[in-house]
Protein backbone atom coordinates (compact mmCIF):
# COMPACT_ATOMS: atom_id res chain seq x y z
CA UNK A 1 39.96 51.50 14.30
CA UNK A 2 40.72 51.43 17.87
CA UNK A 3 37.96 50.32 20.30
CA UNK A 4 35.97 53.58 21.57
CA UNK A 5 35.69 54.18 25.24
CA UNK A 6 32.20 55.88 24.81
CA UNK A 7 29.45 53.47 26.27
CA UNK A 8 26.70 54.99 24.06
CA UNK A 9 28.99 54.35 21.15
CA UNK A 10 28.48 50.45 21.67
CA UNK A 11 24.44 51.24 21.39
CA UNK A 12 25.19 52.73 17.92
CA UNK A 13 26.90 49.38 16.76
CA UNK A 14 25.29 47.08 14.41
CA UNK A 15 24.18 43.90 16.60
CA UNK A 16 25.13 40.76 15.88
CA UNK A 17 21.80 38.48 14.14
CA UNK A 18 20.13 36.14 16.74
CA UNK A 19 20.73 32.75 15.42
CA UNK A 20 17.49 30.64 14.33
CA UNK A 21 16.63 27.35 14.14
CA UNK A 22 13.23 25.13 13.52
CA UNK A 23 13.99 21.15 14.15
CA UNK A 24 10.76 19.48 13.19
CA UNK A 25 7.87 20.84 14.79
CA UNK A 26 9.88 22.69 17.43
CA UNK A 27 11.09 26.41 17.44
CA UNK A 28 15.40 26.25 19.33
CA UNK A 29 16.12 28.71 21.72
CA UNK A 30 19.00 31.22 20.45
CA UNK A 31 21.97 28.99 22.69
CA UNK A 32 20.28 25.80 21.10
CA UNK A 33 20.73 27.52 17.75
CA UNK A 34 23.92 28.16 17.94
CA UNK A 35 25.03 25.02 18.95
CA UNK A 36 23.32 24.12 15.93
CA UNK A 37 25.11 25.62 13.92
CA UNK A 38 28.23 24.54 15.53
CA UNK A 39 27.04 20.82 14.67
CA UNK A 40 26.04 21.63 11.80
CA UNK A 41 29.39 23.05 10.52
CA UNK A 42 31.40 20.05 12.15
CA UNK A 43 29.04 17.64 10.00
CA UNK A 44 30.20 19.38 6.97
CA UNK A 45 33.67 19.45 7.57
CA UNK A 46 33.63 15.58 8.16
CA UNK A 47 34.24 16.09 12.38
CA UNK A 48 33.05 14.21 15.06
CA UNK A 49 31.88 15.60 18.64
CA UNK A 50 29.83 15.59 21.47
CA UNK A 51 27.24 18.16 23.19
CA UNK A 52 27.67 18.15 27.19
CA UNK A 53 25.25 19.88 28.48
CA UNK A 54 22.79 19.89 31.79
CA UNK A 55 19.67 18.00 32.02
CA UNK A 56 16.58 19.70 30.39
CA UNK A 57 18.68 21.93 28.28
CA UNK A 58 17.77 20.14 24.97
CA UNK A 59 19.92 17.73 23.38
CA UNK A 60 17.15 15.34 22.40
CA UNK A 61 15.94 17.97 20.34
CA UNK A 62 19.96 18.79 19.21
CA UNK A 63 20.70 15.09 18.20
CA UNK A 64 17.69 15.54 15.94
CA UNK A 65 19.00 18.86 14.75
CA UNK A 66 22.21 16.96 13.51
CA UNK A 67 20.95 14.01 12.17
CA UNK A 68 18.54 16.44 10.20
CA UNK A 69 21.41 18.53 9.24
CA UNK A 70 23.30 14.96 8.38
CA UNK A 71 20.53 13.82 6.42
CA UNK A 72 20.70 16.56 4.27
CA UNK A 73 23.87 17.06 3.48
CA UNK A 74 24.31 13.39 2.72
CA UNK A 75 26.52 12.16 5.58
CA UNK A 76 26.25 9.49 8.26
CA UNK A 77 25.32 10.29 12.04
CA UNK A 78 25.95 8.07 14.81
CA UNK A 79 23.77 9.20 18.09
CA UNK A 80 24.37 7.52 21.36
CA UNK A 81 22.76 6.85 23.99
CA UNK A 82 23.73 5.48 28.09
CA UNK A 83 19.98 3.86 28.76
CA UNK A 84 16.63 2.54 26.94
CA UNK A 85 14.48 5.35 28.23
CA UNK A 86 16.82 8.52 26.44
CA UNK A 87 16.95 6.38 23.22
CA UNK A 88 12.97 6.03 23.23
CA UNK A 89 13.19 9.72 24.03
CA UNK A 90 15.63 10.73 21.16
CA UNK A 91 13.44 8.16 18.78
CA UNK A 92 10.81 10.13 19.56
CA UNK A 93 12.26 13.51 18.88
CA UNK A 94 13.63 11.85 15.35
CA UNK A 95 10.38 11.26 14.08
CA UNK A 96 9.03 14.64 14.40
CA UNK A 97 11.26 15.80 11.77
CA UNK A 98 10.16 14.83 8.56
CA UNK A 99 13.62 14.61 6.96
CA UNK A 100 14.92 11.91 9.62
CA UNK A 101 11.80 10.36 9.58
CA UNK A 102 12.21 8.52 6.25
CA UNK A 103 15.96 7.71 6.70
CA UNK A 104 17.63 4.84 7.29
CA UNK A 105 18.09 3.94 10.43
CA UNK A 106 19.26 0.98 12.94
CA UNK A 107 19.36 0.20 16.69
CA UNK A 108 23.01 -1.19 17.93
CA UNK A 109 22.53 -2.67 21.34
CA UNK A 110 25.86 -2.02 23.91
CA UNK A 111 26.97 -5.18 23.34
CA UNK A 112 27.95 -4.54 19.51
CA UNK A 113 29.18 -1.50 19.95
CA UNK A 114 32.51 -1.77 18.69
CA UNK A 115 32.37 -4.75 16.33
CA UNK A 116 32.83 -3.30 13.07
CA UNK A 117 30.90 -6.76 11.85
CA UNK A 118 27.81 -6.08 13.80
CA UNK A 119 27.35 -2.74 12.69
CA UNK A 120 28.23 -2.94 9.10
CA UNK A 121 25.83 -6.19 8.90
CA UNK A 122 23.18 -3.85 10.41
CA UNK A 123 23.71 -1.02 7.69
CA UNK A 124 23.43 -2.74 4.78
């Protein structure tokens, strides 16, 4: 069917569902949601990633979105973080959902990052 040229036409057309999305305690705005989703979809398929995005937009509450999403669906998350005060943040954030909460969890400092021996010794 070719696209119509009538702008009331589009009013007529069945809109597309808003996304939604509780993480913990906390209610995601639609874009949050849907990059949610997005995460959530790459954790299933086995993918890795990264969310860029501006200061304040979220991604505290977004890393705990994916670890919940990892959690349940059985697969590991790595989140990380450039300084001390973002990972205090983020720990934070993880403990309002109850599903992170009670997982298993460990703290890599920068210097181990990269030695497969230091983190396999700290996931066991």
């Amino acid at each position: 069917m070719p696209p119509s040229s009538n702008p009331s036409d589009a009013l007529s057309q069945p809109s597309v569902p808003a996304l939604s999305r509780t993480i913990g305690d906390k209610q995601a705005e639609p874009y949050q949601a849907r990059i949610a989703a997005s995460v959530r979809n790459a954790i299933q398929r086995g993918r890795s990633g990264a969310v860029l995005a501006p200061t304040g937009s979220g991604k505290s509450l977004l890393a705990a979105g994916a670890a919940e999403d990892a959690v349940s669906l059985g697969k590991p998350i790595l989140v990380l973080h450039p300084d001390v005060s973002l990972l205090r943040q983020n720990y934070a954030q993880f403990q309002a959902v109850p599903a992170v909460k009670g997982a298993q969890t460990t703290l890599v400092r920068n210097s181990d990052v990269g030695r497969v021996d230091a983190l396999t010794s700290r996931l066991r």
